[in-house]
PDB file of N, CA and C in Angstrom:
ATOM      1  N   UNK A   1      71.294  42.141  -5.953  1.00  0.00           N
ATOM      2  CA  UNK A   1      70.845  41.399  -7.112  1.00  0.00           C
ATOM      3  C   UNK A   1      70.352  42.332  -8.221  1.00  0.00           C
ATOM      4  N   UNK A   2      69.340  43.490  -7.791  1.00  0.00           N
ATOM      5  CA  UNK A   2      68.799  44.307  -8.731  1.00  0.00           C
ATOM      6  C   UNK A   2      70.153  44.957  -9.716  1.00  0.00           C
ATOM      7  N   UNK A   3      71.269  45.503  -8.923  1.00  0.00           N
ATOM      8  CA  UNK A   3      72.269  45.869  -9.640  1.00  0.00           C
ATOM      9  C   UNK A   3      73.164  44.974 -10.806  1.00  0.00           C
ATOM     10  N   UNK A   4      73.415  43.814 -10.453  1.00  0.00           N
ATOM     11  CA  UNK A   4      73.758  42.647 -10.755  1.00  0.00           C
ATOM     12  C   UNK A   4      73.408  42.742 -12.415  1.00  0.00           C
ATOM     13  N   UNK A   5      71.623  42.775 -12.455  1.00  0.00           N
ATOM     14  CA  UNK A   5      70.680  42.712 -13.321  1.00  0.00           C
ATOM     15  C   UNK A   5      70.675  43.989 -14.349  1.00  0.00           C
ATOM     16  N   UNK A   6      70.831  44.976 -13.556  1.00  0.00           N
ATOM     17  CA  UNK A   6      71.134  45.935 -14.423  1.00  0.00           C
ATOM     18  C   UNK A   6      72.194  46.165 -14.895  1.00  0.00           C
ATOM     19  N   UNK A   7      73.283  45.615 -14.359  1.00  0.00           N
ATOM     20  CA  UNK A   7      74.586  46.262 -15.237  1.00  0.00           C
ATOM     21  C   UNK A   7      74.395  44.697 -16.689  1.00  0.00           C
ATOM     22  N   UNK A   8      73.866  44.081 -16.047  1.00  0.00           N
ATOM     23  CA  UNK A   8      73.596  42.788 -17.288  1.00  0.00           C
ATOM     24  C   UNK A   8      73.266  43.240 -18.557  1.00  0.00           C
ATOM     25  N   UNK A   9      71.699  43.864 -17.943  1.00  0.00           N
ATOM     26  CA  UNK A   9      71.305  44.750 -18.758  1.00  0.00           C
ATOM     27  C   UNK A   9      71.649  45.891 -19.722  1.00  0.00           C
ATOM     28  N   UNK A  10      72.632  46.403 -19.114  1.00  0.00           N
ATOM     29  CA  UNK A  10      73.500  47.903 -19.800  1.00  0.00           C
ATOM     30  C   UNK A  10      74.093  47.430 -20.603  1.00  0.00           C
ATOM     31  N   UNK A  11      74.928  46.141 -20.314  1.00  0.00           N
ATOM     32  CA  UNK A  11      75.955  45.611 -20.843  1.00  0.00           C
ATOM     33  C   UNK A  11      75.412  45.040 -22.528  1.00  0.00           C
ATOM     34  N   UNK A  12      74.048  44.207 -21.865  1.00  0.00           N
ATOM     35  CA  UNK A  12      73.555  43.747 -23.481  1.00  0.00           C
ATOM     36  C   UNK A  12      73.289  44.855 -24.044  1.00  0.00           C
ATOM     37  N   UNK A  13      72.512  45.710 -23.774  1.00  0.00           N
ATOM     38  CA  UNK A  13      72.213  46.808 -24.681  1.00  0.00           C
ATOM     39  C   UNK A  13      73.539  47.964 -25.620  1.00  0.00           C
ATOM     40  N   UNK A  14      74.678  48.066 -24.498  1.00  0.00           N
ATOM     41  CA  UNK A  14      75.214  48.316 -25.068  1.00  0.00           C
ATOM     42  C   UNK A  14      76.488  47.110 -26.471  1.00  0.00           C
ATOM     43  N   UNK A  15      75.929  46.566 -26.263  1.00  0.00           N
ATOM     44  CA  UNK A  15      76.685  45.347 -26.894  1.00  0.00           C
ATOM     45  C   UNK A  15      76.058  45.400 -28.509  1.00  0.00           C
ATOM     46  N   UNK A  16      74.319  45.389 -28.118  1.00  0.00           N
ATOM     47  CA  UNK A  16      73.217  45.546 -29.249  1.00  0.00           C
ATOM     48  C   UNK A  16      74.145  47.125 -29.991  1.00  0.00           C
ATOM     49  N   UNK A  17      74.123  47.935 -29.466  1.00  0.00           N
ATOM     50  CA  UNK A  17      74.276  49.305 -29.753  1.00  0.00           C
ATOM     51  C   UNK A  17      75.474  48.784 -30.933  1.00  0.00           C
ATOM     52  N   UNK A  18      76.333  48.649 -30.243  1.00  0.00           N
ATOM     53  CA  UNK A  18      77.992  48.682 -31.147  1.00  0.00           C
ATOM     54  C   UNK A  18      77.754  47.625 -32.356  1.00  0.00           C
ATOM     55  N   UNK A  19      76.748  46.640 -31.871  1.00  0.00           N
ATOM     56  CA  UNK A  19      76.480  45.658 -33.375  1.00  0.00           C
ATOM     57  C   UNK A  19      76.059  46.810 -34.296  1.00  0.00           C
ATOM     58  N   UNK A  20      74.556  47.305 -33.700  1.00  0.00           N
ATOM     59  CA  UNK A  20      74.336  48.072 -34.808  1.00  0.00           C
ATOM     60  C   UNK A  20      74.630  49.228 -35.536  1.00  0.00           C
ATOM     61  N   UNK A  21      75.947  49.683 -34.695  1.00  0.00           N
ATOM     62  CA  UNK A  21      76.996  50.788 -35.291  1.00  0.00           C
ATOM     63  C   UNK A  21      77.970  50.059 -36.229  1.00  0.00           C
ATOM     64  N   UNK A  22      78.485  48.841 -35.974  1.00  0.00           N
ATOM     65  CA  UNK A  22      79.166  47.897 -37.054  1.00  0.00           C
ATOM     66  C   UNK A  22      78.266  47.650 -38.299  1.00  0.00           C
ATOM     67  N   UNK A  23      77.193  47.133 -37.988  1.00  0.00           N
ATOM     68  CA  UNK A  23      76.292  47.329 -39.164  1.00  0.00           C
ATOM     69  C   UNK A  23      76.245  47.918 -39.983  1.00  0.00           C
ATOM     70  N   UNK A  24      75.884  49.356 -39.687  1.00  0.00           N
ATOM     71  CA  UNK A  24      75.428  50.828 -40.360  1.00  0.00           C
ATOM     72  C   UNK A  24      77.292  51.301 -40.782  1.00  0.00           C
ATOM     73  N   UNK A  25      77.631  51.334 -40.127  1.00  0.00           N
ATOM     74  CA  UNK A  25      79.476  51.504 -40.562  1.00  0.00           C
ATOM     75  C   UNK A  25      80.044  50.559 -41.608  1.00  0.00           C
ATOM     76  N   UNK A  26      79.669  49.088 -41.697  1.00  0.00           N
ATOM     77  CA  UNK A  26      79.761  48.169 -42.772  1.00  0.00           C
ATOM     78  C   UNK A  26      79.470  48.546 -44.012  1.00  0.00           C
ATOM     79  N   UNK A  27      78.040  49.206 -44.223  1.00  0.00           N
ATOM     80  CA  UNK A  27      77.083  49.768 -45.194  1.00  0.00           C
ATOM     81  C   UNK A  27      77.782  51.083 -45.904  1.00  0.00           C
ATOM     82  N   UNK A  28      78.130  51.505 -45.128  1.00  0.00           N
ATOM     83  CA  UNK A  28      78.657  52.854 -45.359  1.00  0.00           C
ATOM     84  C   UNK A  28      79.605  52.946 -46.610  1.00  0.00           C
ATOM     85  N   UNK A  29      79.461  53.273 -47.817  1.00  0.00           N
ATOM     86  CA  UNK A  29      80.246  53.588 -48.737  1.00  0.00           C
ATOM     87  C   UNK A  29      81.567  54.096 -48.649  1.00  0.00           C
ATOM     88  N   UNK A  30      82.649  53.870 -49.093  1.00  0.00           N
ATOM     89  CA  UNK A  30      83.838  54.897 -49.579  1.00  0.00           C
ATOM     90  C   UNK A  30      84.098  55.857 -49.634  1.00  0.00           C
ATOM     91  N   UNK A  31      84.922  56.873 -49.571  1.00  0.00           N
ATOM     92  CA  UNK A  31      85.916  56.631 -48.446  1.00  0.00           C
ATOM     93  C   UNK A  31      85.621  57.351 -47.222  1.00  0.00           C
ATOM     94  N   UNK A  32      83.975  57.511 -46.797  1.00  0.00           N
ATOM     95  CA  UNK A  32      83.659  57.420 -45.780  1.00  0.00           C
ATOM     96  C   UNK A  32      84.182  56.520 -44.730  1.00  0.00           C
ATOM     97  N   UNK A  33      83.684  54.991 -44.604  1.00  0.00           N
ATOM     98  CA  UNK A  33      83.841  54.228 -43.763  1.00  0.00           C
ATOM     99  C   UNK A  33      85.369  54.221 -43.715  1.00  0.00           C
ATOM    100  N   UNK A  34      86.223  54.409 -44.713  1.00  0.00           N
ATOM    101  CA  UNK A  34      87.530  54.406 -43.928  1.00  0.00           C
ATOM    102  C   UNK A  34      88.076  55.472 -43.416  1.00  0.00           C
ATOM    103  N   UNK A  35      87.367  56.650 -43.563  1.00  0.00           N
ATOM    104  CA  UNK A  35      87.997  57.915 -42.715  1.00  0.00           C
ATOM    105  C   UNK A  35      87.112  57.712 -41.635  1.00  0.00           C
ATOM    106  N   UNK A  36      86.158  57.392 -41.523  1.00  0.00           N
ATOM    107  CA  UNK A  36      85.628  56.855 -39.857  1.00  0.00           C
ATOM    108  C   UNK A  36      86.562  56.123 -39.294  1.00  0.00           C
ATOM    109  N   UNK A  37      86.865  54.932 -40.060  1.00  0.00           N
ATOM    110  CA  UNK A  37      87.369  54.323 -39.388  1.00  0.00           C
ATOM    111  C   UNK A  37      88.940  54.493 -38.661  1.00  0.00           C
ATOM    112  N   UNK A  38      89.171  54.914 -39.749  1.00  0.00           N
ATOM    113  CA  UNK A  38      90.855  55.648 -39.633  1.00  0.00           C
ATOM    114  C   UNK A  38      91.094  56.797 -38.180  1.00  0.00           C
ATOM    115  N   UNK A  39      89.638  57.471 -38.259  1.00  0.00           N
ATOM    116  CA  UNK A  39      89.873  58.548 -37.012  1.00  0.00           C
ATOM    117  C   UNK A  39      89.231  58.022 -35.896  1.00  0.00           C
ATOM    118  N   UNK A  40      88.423  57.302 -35.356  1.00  0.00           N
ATOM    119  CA  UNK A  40      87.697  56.650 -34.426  1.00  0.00           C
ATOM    120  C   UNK A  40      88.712  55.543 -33.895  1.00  0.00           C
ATOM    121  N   UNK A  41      88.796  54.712 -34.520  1.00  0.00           N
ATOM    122  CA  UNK A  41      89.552  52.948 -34.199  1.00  0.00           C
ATOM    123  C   UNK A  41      90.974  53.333 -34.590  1.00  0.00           C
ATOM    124  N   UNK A  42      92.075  54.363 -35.325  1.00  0.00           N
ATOM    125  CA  UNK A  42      92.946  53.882 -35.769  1.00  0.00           C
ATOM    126  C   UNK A  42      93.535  55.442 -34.936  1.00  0.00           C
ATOM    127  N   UNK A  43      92.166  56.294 -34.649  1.00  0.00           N
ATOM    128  CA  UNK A  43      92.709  57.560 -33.409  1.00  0.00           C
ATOM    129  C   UNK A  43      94.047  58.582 -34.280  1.00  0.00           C
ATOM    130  N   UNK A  44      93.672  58.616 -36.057  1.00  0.00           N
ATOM    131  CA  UNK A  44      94.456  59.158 -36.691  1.00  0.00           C
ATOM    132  C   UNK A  44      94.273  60.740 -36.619  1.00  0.00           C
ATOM    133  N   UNK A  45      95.227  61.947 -36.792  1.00  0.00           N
ATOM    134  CA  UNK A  45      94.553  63.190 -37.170  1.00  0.00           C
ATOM    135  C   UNK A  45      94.181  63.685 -38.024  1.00  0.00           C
ATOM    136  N   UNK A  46      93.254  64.355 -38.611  1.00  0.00           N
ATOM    137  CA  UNK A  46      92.746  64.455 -39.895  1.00  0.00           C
ATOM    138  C   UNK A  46      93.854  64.849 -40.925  1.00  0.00           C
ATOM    139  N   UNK A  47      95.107  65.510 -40.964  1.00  0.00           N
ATOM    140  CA  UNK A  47      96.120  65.810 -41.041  1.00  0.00           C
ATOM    141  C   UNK A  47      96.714  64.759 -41.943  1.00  0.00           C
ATOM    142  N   UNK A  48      97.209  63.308 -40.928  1.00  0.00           N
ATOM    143  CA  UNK A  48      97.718  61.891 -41.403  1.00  0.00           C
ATOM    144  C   UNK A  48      96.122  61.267 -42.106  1.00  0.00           C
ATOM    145  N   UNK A  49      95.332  62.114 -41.722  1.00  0.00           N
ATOM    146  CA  UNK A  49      94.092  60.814 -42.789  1.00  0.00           C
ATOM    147  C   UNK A  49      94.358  61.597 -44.247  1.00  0.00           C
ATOM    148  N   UNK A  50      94.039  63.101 -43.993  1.00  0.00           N
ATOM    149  CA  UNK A  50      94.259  63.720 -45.728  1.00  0.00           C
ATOM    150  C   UNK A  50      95.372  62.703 -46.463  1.00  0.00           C
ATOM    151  N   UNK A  51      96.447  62.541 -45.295  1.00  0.00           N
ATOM    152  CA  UNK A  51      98.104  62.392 -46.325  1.00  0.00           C
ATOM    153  C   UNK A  51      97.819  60.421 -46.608  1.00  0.00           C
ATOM    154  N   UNK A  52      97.205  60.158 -46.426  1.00  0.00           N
ATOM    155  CA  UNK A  52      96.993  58.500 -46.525  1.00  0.00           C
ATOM    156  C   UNK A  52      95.925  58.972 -47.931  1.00  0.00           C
ATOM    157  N   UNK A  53      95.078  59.591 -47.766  1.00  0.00           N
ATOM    158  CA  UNK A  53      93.904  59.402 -49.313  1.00  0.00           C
ATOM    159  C   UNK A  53      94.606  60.609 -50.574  1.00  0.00           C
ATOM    160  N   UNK A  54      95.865  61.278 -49.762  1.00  0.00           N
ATOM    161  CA  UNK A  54      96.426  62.378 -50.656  1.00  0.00           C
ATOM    162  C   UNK A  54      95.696  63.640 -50.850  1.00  0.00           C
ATOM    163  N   UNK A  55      95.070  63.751 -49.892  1.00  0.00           N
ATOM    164  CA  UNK A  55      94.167  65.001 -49.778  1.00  0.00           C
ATOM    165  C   UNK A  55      94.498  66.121 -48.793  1.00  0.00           C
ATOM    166  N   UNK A  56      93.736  66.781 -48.394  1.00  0.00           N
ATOM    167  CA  UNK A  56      93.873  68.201 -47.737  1.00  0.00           C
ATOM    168  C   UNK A  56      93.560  67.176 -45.976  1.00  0.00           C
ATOM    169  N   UNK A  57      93.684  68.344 -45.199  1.00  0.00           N
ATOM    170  CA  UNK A  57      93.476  68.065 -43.801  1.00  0.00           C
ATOM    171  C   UNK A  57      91.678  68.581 -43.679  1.00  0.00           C
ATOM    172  N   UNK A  58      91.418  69.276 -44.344  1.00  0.00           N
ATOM    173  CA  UNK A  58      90.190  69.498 -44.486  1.00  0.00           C
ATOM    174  C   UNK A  58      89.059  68.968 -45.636  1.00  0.00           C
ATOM    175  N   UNK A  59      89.366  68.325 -46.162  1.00  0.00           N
ATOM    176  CA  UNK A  59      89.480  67.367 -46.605  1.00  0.00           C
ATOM    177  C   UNK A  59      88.483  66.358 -45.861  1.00  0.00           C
ATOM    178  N   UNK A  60      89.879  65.844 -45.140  1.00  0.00           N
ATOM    179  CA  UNK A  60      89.266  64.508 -44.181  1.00  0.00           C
ATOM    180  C   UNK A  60      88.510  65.005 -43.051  1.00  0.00           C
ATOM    181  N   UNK A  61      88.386  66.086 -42.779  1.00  0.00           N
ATOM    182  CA  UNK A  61      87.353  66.857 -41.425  1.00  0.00           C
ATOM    183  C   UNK A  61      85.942  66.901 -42.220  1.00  0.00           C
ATOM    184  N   UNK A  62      86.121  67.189 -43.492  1.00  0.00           N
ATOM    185  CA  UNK A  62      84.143  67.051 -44.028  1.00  0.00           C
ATOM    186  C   UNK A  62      83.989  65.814 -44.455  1.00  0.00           C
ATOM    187  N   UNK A  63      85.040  65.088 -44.880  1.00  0.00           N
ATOM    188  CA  UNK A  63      84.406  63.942 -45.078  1.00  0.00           C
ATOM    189  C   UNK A  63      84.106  63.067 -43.979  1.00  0.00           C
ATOM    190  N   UNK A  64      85.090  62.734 -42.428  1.00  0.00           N
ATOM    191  CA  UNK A  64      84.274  62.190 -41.647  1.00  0.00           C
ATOM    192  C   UNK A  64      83.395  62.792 -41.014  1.00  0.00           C
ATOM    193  N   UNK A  65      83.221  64.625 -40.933  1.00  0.00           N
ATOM    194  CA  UNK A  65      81.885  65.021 -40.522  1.00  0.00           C
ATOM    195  C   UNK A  65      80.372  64.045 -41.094  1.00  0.00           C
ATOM    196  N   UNK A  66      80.262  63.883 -42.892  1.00  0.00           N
ATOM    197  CA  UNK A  66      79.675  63.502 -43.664  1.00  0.00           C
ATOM    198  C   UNK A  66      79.467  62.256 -42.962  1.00  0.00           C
ATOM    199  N   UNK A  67      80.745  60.877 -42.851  1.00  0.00           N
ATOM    200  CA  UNK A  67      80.602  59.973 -42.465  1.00  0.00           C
ATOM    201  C   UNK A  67      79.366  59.966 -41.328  1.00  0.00           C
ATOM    202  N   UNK A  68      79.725  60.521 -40.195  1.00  0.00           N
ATOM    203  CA  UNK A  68      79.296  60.913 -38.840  1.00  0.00           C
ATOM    204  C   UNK A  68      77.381  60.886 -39.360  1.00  0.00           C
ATOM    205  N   UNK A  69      77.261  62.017 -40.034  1.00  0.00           N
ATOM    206  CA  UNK A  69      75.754  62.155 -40.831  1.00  0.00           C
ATOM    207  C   UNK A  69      75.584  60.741 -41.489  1.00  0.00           C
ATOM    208  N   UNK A  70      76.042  60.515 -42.145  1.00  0.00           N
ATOM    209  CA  UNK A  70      75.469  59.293 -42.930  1.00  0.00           C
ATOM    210  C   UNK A  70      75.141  57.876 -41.831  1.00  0.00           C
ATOM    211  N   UNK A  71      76.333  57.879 -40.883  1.00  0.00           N
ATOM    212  CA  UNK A  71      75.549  56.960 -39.847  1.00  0.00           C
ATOM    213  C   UNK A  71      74.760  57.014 -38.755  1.00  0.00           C
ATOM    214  N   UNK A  72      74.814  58.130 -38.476  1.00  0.00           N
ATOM    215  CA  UNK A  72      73.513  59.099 -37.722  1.00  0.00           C
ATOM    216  C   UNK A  72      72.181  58.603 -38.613  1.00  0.00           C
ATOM    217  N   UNK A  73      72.141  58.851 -39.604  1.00  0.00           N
ATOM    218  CA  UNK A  73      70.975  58.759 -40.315  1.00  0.00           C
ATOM    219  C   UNK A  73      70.602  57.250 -40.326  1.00  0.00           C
ATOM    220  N   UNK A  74      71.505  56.576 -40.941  1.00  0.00           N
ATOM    221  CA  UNK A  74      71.239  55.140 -40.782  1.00  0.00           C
ATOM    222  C   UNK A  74      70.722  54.046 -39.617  1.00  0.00           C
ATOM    223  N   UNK A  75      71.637  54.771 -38.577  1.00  0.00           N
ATOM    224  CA  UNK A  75      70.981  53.997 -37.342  1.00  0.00           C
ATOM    225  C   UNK A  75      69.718  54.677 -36.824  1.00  0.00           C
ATOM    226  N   UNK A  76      69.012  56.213 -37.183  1.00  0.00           N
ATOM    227  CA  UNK A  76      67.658  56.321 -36.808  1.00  0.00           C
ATOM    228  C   UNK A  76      66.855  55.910 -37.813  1.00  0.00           C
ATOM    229  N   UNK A  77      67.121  54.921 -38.622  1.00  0.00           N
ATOM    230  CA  UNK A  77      66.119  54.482 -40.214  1.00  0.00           C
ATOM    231  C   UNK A  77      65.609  53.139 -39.327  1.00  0.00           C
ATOM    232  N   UNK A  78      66.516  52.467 -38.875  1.00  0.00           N
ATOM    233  CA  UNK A  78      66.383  51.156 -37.951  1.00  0.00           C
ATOM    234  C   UNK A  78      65.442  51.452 -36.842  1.00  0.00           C
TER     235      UNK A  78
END
């Protein structure tokens, strides 16, 4: 039963977690949130993200580094 309870547990918390990464990722300005999103959820290489915004491959490596910081920061403000 105790296990039962805890994976319940893990489960909501991690559930809470990803809301409030959708949250803070929602918030997130241009064209941050879409080079997050593009390399995380869409599993692009920074390579195909430069050539989608017409930019460098490095480029899209500081800007979702940046992304990465900006929602780092956001979810320890909460």
């Amino acid at each position: 039963m105790a296990e039962n309870e805890s994976g319940l547990e893990q489960k909501i918390s991690d559930r809470d977690s990803s809301f409030r990464i959708h949250l803070a990722l929602h918030a997130l300005e241009e064209p941050y949130r879409e080079v997050f999103e593009l390399r995380v959820f869409g599993e692009l290489s920074f390579r195909e993200i430069g050539t989608i915004f017409g930019k460098t491959e490095n480029w899209a490596r500081v800007t979702y580094h940046r992304a990465k910081l900006k929602l780092r920061e956001r979810m320890e403000q909460e």
